[in-house]
PDB file of N, CA and C in Angstrom:
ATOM      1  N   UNK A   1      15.241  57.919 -15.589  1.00  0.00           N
ATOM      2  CA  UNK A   1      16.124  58.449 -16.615  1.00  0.00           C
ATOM      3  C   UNK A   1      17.524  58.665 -16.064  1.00  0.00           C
ATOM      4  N   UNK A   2      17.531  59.211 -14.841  1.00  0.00           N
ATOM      5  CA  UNK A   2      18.994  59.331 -14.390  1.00  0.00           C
ATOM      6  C   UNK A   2      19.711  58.403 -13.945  1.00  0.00           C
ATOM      7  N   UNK A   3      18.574  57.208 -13.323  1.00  0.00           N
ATOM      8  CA  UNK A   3      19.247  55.915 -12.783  1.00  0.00           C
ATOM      9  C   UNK A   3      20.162  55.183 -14.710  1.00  0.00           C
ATOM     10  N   UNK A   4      19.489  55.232 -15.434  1.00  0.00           N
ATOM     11  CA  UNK A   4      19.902  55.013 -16.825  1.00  0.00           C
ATOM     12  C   UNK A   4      20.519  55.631 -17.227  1.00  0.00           C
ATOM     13  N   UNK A   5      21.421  57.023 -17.021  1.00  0.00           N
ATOM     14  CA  UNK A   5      22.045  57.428 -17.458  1.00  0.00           C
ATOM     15  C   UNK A   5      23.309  57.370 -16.676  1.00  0.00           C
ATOM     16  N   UNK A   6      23.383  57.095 -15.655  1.00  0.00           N
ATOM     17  CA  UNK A   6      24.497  56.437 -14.824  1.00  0.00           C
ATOM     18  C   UNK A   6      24.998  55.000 -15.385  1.00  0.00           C
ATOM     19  N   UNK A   7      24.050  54.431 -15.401  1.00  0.00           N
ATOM     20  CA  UNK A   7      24.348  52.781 -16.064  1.00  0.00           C
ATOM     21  C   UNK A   7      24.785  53.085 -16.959  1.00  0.00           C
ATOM     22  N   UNK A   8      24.297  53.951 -18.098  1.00  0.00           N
ATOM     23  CA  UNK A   8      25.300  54.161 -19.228  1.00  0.00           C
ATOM     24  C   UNK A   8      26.377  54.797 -19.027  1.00  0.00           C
ATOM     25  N   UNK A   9      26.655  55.746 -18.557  1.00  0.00           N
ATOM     26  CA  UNK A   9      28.080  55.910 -17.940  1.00  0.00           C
ATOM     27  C   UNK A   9      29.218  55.255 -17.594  1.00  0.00           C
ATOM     28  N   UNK A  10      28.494  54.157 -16.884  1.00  0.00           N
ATOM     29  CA  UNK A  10      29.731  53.186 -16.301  1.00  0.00           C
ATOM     30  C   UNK A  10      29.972  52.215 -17.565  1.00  0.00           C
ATOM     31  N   UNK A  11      29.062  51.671 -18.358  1.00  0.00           N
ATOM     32  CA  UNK A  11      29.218  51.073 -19.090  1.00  0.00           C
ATOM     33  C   UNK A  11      30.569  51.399 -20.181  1.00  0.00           C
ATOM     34  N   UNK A  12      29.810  52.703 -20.975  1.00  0.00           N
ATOM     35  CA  UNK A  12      30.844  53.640 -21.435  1.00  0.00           C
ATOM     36  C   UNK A  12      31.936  53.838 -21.024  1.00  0.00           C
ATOM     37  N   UNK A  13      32.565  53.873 -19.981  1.00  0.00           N
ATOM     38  CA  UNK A  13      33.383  54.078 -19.162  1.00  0.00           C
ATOM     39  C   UNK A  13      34.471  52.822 -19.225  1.00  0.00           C
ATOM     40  N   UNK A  14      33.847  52.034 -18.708  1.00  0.00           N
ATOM     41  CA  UNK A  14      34.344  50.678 -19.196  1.00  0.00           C
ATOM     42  C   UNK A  14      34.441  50.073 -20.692  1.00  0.00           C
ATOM     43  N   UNK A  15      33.865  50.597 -21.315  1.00  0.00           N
ATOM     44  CA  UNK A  15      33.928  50.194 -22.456  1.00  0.00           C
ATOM     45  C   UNK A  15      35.150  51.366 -23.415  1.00  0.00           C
ATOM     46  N   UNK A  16      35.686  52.413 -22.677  1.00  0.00           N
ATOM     47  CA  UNK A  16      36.719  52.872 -23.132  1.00  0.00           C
ATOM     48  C   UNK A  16      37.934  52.684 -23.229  1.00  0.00           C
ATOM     49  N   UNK A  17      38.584  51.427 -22.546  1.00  0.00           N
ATOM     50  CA  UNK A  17      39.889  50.763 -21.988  1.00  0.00           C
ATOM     51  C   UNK A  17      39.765  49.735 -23.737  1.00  0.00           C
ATOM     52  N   UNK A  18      40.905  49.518 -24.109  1.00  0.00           N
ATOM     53  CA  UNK A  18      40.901  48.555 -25.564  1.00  0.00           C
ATOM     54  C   UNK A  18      40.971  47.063 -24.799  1.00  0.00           C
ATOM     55  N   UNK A  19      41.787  47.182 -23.151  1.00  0.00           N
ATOM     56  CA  UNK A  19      41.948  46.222 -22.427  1.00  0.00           C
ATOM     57  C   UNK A  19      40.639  45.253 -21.885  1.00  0.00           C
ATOM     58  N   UNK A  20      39.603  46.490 -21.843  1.00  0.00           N
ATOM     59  CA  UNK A  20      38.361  46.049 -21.063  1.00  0.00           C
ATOM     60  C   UNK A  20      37.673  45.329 -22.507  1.00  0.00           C
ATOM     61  N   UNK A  21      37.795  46.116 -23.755  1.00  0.00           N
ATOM     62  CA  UNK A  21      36.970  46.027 -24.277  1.00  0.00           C
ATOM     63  C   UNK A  21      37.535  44.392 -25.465  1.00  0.00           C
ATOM     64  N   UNK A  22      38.647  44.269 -25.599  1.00  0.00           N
ATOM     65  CA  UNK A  22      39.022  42.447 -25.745  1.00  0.00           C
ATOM     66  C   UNK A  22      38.569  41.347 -24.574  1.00  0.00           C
ATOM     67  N   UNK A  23      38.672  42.148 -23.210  1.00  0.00           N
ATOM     68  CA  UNK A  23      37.757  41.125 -22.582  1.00  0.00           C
ATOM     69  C   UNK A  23      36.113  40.902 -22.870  1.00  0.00           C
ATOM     70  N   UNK A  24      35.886  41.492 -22.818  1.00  0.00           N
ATOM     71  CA  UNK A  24      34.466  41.411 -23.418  1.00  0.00           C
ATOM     72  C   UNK A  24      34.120  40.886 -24.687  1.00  0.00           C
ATOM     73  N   UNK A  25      34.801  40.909 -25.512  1.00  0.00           N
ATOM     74  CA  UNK A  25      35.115  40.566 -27.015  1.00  0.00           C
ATOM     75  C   UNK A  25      35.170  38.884 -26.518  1.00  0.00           C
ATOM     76  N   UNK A  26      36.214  38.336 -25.772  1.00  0.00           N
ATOM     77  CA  UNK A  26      36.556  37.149 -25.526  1.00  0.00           C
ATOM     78  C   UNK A  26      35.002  36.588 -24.773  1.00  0.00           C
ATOM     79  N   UNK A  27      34.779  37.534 -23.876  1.00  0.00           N
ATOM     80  CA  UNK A  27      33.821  36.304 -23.328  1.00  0.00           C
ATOM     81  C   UNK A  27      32.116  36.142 -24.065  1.00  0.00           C
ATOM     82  N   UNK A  28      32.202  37.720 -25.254  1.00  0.00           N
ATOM     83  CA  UNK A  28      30.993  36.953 -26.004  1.00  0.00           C
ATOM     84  C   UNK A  28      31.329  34.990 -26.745  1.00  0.00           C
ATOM     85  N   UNK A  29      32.553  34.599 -26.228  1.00  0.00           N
ATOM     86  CA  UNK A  29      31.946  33.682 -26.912  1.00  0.00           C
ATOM     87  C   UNK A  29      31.924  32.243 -25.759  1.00  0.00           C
ATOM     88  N   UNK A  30      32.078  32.892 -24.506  1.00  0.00           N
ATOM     89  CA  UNK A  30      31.569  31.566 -23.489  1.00  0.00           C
ATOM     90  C   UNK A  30      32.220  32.048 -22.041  1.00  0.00           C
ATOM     91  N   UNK A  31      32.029  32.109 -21.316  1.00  0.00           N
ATOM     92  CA  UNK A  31      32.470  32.458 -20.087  1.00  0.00           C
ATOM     93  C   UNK A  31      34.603  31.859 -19.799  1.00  0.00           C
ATOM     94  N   UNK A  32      35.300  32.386 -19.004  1.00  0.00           N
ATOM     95  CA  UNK A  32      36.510  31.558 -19.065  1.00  0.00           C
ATOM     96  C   UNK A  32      36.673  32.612 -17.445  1.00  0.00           C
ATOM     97  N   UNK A  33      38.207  31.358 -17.054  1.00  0.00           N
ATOM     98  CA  UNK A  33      39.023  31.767 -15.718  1.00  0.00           C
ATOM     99  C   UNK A  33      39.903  33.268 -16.068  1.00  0.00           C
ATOM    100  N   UNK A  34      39.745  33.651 -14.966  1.00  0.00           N
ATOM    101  CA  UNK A  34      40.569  34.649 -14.913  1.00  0.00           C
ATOM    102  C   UNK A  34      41.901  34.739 -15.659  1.00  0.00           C
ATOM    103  N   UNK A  35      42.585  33.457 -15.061  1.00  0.00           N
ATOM    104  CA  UNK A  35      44.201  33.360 -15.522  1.00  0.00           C
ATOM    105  C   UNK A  35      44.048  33.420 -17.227  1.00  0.00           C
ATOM    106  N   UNK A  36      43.009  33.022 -17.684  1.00  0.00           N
ATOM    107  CA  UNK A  36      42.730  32.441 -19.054  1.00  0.00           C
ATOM    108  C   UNK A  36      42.369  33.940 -19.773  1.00  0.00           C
ATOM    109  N   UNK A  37      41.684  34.628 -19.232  1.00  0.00           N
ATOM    110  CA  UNK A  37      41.570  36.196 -19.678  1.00  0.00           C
ATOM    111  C   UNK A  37      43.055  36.588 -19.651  1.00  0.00           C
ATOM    112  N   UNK A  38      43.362  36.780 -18.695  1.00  0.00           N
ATOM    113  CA  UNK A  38      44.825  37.424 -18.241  1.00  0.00           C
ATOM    114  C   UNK A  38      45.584  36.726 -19.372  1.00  0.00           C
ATOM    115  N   UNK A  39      45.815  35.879 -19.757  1.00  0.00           N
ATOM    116  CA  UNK A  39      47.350  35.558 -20.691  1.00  0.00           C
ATOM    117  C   UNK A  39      47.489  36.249 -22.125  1.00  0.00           C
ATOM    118  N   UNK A  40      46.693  37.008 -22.369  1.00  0.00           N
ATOM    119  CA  UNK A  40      47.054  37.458 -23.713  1.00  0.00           C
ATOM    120  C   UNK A  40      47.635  39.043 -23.566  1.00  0.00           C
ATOM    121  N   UNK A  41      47.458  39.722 -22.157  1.00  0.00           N
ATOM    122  CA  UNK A  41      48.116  41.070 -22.058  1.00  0.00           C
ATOM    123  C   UNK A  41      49.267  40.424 -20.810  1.00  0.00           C
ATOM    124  N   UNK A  42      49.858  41.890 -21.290  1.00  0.00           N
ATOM    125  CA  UNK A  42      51.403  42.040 -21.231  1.00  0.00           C
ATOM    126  C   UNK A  42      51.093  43.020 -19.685  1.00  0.00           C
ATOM    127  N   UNK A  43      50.679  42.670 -19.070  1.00  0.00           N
ATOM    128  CA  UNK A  43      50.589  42.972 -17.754  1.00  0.00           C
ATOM    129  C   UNK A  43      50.140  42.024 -16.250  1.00  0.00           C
ATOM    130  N   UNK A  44      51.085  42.725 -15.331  1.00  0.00           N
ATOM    131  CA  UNK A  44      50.603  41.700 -14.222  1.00  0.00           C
ATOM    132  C   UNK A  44      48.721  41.589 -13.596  1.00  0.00           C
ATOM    133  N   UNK A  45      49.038  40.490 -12.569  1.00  0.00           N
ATOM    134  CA  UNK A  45      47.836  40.082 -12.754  1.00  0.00           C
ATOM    135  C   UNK A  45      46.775  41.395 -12.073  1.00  0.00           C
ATOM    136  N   UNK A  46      47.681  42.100 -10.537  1.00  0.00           N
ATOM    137  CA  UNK A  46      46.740  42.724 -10.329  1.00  0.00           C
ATOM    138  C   UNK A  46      46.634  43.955 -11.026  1.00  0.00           C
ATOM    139  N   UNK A  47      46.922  44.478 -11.787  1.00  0.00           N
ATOM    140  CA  UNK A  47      46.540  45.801 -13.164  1.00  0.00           C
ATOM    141  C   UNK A  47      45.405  45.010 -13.570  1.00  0.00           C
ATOM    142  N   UNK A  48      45.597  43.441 -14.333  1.00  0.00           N
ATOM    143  CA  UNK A  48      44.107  43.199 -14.822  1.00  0.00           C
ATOM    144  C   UNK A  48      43.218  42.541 -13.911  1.00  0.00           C
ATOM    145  N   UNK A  49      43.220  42.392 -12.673  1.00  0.00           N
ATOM    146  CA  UNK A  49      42.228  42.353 -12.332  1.00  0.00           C
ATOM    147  C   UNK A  49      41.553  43.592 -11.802  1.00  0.00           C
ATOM    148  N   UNK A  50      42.167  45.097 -11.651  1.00  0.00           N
ATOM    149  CA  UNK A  50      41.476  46.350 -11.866  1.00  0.00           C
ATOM    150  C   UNK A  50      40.897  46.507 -13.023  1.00  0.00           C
ATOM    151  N   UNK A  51      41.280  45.734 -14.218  1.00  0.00           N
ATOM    152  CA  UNK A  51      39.988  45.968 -15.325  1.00  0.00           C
ATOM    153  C   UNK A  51      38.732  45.015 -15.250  1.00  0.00           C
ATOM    154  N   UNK A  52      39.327  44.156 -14.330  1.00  0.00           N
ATOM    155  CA  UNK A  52      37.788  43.223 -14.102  1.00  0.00           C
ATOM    156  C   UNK A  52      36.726  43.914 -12.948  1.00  0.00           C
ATOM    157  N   UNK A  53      37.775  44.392 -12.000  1.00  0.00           N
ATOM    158  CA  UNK A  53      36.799  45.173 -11.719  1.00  0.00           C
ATOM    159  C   UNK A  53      35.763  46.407 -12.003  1.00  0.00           C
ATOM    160  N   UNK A  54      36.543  47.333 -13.014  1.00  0.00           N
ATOM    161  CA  UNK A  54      35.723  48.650 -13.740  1.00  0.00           C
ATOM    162  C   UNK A  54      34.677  47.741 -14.849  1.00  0.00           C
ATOM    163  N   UNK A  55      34.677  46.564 -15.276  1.00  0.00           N
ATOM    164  CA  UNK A  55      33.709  45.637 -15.868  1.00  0.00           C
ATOM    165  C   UNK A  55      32.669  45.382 -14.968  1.00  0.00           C
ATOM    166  N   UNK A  56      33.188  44.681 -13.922  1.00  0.00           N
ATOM    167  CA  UNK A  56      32.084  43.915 -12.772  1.00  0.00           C
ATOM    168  C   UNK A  56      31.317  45.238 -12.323  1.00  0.00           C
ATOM    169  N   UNK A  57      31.713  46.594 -12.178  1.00  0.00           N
ATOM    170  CA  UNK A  57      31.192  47.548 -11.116  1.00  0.00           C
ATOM    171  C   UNK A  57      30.083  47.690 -12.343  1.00  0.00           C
ATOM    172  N   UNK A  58      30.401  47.837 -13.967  1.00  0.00           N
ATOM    173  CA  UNK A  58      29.634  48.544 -14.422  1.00  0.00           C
ATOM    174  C   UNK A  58      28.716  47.462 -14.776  1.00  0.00           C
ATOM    175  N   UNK A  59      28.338  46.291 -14.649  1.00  0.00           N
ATOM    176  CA  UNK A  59      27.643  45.255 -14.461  1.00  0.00           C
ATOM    177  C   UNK A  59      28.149  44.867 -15.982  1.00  0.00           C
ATOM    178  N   UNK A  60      29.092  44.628 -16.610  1.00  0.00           N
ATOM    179  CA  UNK A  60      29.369  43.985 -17.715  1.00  0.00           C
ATOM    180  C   UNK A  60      29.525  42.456 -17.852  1.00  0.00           C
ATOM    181  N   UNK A  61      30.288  42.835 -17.053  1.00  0.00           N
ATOM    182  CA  UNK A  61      30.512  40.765 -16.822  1.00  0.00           C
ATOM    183  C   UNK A  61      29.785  40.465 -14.790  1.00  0.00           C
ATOM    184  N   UNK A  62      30.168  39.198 -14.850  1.00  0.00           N
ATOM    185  CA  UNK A  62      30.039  38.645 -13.678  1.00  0.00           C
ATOM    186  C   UNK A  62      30.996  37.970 -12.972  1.00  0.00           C
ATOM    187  N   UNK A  63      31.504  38.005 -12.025  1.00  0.00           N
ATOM    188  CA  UNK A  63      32.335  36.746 -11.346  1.00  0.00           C
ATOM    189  C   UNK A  63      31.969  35.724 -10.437  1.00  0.00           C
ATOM    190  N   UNK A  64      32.607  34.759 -10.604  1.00  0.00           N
ATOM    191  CA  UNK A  64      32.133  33.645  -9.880  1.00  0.00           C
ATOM    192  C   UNK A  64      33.284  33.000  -9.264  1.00  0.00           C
ATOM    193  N   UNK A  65      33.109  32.621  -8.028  1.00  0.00           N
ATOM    194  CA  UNK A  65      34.360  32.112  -7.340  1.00  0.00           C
ATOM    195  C   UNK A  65      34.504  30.707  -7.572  1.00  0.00           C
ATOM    196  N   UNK A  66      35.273  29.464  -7.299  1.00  0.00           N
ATOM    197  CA  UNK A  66      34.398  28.124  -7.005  1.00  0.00           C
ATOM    198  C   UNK A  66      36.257  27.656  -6.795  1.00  0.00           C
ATOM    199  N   UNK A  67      36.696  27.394  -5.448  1.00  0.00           N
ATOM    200  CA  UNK A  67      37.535  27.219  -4.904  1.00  0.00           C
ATOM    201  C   UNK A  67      38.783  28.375  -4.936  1.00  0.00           C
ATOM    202  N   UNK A  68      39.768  28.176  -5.939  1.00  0.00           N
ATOM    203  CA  UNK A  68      40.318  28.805  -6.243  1.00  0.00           C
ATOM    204  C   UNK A  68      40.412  29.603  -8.050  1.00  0.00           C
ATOM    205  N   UNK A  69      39.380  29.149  -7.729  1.00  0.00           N
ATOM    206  CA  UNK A  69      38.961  29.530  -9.269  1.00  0.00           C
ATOM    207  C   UNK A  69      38.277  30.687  -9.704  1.00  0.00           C
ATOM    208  N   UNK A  70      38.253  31.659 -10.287  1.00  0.00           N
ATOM    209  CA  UNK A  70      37.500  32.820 -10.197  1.00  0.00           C
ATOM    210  C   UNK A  70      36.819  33.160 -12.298  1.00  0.00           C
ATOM    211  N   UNK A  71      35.762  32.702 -12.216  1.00  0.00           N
ATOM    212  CA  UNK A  71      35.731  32.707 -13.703  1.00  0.00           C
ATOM    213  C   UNK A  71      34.739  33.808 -13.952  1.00  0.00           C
ATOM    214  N   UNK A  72      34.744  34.565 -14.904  1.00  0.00           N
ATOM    215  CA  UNK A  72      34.089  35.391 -16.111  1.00  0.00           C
ATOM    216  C   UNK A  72      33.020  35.163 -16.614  1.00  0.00           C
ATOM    217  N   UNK A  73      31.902  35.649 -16.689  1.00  0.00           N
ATOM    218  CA  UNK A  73      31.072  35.365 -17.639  1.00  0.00           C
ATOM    219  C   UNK A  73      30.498  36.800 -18.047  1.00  0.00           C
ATOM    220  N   UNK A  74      29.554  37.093 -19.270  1.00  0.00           N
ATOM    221  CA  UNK A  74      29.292  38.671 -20.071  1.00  0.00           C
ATOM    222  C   UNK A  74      27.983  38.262 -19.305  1.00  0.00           C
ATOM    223  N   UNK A  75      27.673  39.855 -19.548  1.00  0.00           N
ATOM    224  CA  UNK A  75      25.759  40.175 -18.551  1.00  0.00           C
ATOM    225  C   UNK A  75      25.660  40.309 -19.685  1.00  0.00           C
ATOM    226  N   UNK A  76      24.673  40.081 -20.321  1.00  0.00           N
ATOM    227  CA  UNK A  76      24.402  40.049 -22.261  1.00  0.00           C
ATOM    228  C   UNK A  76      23.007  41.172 -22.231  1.00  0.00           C
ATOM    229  N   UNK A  77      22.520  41.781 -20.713  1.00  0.00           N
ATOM    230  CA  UNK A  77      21.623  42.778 -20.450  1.00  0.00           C
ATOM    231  C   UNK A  77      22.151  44.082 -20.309  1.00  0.00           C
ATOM    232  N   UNK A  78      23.377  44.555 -19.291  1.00  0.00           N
ATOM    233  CA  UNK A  78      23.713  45.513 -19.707  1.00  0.00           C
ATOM    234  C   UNK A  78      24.934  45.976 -20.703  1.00  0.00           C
ATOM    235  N   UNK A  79      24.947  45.320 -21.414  1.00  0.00           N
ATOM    236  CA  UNK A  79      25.844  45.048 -22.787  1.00  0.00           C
ATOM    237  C   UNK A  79      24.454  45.358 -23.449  1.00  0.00           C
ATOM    238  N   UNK A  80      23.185  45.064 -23.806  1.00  0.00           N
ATOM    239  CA  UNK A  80      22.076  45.335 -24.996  1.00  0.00           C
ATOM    240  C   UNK A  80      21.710  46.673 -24.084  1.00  0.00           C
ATOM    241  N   UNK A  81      21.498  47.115 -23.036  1.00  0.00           N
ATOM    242  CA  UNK A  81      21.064  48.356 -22.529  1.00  0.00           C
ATOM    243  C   UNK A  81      22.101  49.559 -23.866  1.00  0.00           C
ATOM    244  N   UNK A  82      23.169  49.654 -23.361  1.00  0.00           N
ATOM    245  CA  UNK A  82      24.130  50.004 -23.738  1.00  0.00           C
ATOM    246  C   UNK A  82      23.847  50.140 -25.621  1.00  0.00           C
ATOM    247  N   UNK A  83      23.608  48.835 -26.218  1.00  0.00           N
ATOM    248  CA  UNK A  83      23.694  48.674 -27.721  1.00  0.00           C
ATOM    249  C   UNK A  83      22.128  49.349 -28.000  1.00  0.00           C
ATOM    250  N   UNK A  84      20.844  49.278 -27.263  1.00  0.00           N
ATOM    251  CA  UNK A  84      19.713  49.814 -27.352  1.00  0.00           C
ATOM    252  C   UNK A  84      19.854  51.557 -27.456  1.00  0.00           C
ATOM    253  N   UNK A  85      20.639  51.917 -26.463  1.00  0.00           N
ATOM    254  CA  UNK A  85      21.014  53.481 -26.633  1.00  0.00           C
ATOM    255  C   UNK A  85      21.287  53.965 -27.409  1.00  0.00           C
ATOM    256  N   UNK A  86      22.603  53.019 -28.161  1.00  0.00           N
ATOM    257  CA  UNK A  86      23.312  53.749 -28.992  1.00  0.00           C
ATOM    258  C   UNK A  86      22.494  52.976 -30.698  1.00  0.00           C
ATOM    259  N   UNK A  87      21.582  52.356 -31.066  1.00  0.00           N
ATOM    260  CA  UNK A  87      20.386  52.180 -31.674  1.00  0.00           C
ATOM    261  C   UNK A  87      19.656  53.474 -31.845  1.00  0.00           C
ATOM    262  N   UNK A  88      19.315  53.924 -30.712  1.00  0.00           N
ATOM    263  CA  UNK A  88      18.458  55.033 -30.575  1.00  0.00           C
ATOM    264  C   UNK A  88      18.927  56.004 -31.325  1.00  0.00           C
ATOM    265  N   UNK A  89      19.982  56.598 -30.645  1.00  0.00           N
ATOM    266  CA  UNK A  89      21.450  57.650 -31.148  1.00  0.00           C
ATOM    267  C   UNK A  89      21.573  57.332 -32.750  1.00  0.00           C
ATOM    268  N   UNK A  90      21.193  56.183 -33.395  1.00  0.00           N
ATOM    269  CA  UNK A  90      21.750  56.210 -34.900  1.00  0.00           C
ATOM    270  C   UNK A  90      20.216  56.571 -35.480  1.00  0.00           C
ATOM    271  N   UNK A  91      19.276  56.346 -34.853  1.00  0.00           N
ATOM    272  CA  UNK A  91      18.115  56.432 -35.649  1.00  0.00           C
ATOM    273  C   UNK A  91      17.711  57.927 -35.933  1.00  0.00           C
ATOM    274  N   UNK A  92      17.954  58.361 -34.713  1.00  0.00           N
ATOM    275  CA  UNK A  92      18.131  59.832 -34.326  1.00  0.00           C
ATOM    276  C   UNK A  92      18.503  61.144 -35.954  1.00  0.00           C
ATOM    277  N   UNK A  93      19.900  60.415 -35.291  1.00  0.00           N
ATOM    278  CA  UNK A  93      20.663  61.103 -36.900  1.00  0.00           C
ATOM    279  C   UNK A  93      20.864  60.767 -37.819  1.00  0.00           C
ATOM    280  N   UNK A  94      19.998  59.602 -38.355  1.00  0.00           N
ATOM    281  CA  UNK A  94      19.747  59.063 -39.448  1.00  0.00           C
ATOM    282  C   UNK A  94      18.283  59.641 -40.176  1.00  0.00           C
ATOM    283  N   UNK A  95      17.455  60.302 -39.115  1.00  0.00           N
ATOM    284  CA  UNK A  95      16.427  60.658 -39.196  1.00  0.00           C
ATOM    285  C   UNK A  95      16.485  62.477 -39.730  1.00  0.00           C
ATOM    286  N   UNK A  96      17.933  62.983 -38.540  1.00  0.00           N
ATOM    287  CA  UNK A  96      18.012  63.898 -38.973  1.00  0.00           C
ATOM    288  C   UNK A  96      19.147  64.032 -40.009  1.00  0.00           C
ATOM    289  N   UNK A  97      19.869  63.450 -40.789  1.00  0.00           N
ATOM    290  CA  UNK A  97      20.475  63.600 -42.015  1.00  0.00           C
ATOM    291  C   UNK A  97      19.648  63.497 -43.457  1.00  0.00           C
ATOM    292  N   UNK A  98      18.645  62.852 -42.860  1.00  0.00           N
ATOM    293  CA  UNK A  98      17.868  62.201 -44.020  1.00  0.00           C
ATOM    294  C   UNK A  98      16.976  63.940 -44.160  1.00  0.00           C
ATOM    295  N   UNK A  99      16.368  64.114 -43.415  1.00  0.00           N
ATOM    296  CA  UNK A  99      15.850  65.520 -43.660  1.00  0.00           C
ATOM    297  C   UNK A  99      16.739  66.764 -43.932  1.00  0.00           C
ATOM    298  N   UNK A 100      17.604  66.757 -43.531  1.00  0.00           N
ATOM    299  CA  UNK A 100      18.901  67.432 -44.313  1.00  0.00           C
ATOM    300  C   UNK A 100      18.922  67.581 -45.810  1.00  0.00           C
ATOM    301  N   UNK A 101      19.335  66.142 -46.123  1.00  0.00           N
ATOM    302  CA  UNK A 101      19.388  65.794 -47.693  1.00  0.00           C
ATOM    303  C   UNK A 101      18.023  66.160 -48.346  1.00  0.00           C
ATOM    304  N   UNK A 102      17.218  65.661 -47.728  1.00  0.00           N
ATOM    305  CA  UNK A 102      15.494  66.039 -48.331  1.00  0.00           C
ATOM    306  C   UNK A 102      15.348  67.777 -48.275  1.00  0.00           C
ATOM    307  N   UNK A 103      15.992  68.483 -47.707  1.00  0.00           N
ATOM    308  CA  UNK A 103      16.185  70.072 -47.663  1.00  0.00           C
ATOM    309  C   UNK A 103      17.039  70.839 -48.707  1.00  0.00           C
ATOM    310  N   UNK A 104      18.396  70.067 -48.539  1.00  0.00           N
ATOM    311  CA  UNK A 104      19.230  70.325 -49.706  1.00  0.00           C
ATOM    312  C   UNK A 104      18.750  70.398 -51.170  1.00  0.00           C
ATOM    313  N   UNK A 105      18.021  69.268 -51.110  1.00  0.00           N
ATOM    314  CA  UNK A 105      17.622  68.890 -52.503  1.00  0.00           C
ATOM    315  C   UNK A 105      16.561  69.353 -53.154  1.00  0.00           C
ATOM    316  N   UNK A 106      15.770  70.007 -52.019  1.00  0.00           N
ATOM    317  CA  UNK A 106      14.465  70.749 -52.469  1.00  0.00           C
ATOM    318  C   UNK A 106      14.677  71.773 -52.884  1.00  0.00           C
ATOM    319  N   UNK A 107      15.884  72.007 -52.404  1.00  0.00           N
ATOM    320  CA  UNK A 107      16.565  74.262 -52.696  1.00  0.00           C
ATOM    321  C   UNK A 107      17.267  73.781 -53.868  1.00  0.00           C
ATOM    322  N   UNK A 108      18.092  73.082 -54.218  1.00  0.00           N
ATOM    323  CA  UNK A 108      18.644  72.711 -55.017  1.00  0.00           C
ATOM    324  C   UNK A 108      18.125  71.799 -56.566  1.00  0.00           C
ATOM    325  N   UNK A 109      17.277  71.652 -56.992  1.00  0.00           N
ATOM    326  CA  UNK A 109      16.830  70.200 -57.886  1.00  0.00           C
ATOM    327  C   UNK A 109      17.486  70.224 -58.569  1.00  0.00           C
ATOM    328  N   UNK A 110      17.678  68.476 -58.877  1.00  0.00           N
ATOM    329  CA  UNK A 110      18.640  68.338 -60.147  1.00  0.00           C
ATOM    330  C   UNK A 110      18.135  69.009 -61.673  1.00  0.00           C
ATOM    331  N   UNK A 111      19.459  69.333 -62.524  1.00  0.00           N
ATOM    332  CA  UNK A 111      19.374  69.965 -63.635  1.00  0.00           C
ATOM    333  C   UNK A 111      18.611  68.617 -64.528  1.00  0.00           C
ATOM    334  N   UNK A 112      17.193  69.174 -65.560  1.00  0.00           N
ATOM    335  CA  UNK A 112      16.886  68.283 -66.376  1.00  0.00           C
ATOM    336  C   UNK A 112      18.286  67.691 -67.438  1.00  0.00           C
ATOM    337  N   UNK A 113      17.934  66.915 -68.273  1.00  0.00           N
ATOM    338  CA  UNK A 113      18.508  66.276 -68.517  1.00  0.00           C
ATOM    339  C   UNK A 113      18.001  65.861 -69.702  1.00  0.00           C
ATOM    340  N   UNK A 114      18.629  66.089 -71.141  1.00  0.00           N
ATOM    341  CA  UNK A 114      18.019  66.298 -72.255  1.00  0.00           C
ATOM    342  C   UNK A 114      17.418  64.941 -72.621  1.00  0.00           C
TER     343      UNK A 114
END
């Protein structure tokens, strides 16, 4: 439980940057080079490659070297760890709103209705 609640942490964590979280956006749809991430923000390269790293630490993406090439790809496992939690978290209080309303309504019944 605690080893999992660290993983979610970092995840979270990383997933709080809008910077981190368009990269991730980009590579659900295929892995790409670094430089190729990098061109759409307005910052130098090493600022974003400190967001590749708070990604890589929290196991979001992966890197791969292959000469001078350093490319991206999404861990699509702890990205669903992450979406499984917060699944949980909606069922939760979906479970407890719903008994709410089912409480309200029992103290309350609607007025007949001629």
């Amino acid at each position: 439980m605690v080893n999992r609640s660290i993983a979610l942490d970092t995840v979270f964590h990383a997933l709080a940057d809008p910077t981190r979280r368009a990269v991730i956006s980009r590579l659900l749809m295929g892995s790409a080079p670094v430089k190729q991430l990098a061109e759409p923000f307005e910052m130098g390269l090493p600022a974003f490659m400190k967001h590749l790293s708070v990604l890589e630490t929290s196991g979001l993406i992966r890197t791969e070297k292959r000469g001078r090439v350093r490319t991206c790809r999404i861990d699509a496992e702890r990205l669903a760890a992450a979406e499984d939690w917060l699944s949980e978290q909606r069922a939760l209080w979906q479970g407890r709103t719903d008994r709410l309303a089912a409480f309200v309504e029992s103290r309350n019944p609607p007025e007949e209705r001629p």
